[in-house]
N, C-alpha and C. Protein backbone atom coordinates (compact mmCIF):
# COMPACT_ATOMS: atom_id res chain seq x y z
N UNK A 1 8.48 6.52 -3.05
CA UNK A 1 9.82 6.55 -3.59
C UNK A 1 9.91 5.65 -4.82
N UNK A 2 10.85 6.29 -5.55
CA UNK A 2 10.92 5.12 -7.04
C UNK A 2 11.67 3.83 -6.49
N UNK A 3 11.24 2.75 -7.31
CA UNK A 3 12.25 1.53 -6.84
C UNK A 3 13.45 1.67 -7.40
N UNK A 4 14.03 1.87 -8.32
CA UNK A 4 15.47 2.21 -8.08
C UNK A 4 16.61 3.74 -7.65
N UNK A 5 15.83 4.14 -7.44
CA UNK A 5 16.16 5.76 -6.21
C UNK A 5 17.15 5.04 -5.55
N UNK A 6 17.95 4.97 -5.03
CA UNK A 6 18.98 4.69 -4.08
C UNK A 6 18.83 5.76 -2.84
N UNK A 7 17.67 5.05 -1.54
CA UNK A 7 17.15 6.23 -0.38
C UNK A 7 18.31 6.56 0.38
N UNK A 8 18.07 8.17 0.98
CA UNK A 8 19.66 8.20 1.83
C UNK A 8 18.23 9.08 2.85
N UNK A 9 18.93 9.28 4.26
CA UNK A 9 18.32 9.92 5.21
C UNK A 9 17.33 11.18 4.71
N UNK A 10 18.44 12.11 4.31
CA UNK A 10 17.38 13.20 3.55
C UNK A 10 16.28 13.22 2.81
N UNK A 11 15.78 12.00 2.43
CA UNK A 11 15.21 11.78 1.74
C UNK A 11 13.42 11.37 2.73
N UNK A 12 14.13 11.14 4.03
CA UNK A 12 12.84 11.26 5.23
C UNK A 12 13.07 12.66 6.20
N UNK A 13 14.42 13.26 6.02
CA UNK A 13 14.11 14.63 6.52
C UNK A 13 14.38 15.77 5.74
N UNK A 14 13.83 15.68 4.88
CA UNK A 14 14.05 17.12 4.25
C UNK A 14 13.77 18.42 4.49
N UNK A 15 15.00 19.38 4.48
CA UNK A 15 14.97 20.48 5.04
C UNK A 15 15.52 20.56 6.32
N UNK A 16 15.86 19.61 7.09
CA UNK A 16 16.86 19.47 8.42
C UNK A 16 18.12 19.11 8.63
N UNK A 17 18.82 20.28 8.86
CA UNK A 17 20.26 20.36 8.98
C UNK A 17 20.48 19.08 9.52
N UNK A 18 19.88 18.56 10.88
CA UNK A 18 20.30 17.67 11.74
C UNK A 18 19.23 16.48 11.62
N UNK A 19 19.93 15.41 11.50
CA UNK A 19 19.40 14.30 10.88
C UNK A 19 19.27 13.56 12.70
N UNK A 20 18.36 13.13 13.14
CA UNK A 20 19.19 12.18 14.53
C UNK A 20 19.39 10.68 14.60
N UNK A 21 19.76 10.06 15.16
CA UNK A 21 20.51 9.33 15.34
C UNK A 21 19.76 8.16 15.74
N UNK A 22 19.29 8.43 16.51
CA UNK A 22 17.76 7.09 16.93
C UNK A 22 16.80 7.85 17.09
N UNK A 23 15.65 7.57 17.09
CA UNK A 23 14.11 8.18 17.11
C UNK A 23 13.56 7.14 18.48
N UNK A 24 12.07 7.61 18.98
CA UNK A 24 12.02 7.36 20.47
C UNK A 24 10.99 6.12 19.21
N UNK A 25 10.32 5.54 19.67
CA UNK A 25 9.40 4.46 19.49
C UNK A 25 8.25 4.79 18.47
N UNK A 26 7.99 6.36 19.38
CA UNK A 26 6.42 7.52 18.81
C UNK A 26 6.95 7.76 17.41
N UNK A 27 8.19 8.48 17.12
CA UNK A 27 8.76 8.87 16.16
C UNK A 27 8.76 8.13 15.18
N UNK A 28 9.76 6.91 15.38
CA UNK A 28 9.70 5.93 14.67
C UNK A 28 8.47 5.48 13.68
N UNK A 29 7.28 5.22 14.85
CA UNK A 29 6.12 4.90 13.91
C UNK A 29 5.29 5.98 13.07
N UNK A 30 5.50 7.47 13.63
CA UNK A 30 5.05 7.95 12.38
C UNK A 30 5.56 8.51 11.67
N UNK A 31 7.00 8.51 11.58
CA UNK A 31 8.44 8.46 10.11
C UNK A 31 7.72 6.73 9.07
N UNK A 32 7.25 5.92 9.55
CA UNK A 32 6.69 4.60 8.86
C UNK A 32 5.80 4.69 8.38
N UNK A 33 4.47 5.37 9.65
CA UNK A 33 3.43 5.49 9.09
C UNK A 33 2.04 4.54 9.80
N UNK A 34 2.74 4.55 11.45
CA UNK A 34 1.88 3.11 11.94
C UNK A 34 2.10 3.67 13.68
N UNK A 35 1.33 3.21 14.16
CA UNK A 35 1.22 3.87 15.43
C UNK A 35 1.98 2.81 16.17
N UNK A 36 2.67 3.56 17.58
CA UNK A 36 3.69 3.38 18.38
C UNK A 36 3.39 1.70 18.64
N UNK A 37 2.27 1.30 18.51
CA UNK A 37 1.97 0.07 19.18
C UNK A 37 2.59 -1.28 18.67
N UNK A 38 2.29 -0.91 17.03
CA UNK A 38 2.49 -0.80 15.98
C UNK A 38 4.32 -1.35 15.30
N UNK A 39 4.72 -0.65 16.19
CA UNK A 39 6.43 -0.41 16.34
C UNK A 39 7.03 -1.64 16.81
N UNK A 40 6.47 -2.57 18.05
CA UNK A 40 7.22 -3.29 18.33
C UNK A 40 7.38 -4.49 18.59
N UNK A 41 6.02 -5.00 17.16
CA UNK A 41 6.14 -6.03 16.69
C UNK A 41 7.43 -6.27 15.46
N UNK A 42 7.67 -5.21 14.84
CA UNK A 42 8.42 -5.21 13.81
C UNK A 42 9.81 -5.44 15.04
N UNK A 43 9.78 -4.91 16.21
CA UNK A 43 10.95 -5.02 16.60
C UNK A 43 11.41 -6.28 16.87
N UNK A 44 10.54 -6.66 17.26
CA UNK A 44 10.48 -8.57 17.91
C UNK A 44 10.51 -9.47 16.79
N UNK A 45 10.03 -9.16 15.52
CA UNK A 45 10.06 -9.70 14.27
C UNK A 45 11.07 -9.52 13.68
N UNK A 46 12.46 -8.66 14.21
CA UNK A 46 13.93 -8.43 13.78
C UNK A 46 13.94 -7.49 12.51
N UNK A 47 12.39 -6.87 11.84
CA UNK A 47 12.26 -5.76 11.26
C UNK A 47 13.09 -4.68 11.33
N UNK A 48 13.02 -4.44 12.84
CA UNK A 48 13.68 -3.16 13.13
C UNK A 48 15.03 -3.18 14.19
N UNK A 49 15.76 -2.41 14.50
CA UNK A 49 16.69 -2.76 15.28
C UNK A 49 15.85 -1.77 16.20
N UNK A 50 16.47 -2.14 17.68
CA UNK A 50 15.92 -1.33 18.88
C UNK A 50 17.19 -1.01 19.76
N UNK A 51 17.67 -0.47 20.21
CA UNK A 51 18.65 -0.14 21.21
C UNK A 51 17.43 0.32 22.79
N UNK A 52 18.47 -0.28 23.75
CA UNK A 52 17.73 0.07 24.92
C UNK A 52 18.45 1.18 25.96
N UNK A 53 17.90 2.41 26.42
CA UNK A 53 19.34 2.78 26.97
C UNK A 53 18.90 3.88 27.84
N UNK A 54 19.11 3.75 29.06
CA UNK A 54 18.65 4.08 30.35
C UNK A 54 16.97 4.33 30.11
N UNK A 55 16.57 3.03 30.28
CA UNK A 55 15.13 2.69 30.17
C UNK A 55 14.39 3.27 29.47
N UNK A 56 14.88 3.47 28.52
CA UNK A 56 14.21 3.87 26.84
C UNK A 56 14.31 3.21 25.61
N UNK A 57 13.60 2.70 25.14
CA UNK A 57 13.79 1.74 23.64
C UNK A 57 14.21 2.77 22.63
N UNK A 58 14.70 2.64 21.81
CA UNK A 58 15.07 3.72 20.75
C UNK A 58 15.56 2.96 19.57
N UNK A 59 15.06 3.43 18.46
CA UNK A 59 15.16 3.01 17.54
C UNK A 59 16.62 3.72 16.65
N UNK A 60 17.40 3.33 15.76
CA UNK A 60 18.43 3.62 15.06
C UNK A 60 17.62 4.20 13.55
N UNK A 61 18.00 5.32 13.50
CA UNK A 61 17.36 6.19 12.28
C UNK A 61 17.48 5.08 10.94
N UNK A 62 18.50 5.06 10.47
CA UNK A 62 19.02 3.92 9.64
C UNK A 62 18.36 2.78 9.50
N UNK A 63 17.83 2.34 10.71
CA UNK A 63 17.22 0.86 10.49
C UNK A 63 15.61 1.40 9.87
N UNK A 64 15.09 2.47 10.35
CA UNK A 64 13.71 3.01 9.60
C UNK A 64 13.96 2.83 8.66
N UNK A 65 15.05 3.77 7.92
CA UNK A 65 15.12 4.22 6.27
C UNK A 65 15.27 2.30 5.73
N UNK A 66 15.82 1.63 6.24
CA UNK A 66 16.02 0.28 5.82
C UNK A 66 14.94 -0.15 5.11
N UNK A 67 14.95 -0.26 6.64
CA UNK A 67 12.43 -1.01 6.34
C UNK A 67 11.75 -0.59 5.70
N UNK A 68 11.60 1.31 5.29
CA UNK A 68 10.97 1.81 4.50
C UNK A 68 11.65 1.52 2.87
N UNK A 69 12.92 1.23 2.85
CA UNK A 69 13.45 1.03 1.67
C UNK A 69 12.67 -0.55 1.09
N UNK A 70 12.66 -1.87 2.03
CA UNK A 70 12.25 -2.65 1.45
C UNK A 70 11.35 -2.99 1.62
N UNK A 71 10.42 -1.76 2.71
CA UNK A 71 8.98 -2.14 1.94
C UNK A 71 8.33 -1.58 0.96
N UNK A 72 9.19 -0.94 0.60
CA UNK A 72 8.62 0.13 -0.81
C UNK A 72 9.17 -0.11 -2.34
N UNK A 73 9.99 -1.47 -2.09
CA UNK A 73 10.45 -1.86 -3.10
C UNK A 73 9.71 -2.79 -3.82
């Protein structure tokens, strides 16, 4: 991505009507680019946000595009 692009969702799903809302852990890391394991150090490192919810970690779509925004800046 260019550094001053201003990223919006579409911009990691292109071509999908439906954008979602949190991604499972798996997802997450390869929308980044890093395997699931990978995932949740950034979470513990406050990188990423995590929601927990009926015994599933899940990540907030938004907080990806974040991280990918400033690590690509």
């Amino acid at each position: 991505m260019r550094k001053n692009k201003q990223l919006s969702l579409r911009d990691y799903f292109p071509g999908n009507d439906i954008i979602p809302v949190n991604l499972s852990i798996e997802c997450a890391g390869k929308l980044i680019g890093i395997s699931r394991s990978s995932v949740y150090p950034l979470i513990e490192a406050g990188e990423l946000e995590s929601i927990h919810l009926r015994g599933r970690h899940l990540v907030p779509t938004d907080s990806v595009v974040a991280f990918l925004g400033r690590v690509s800046s």
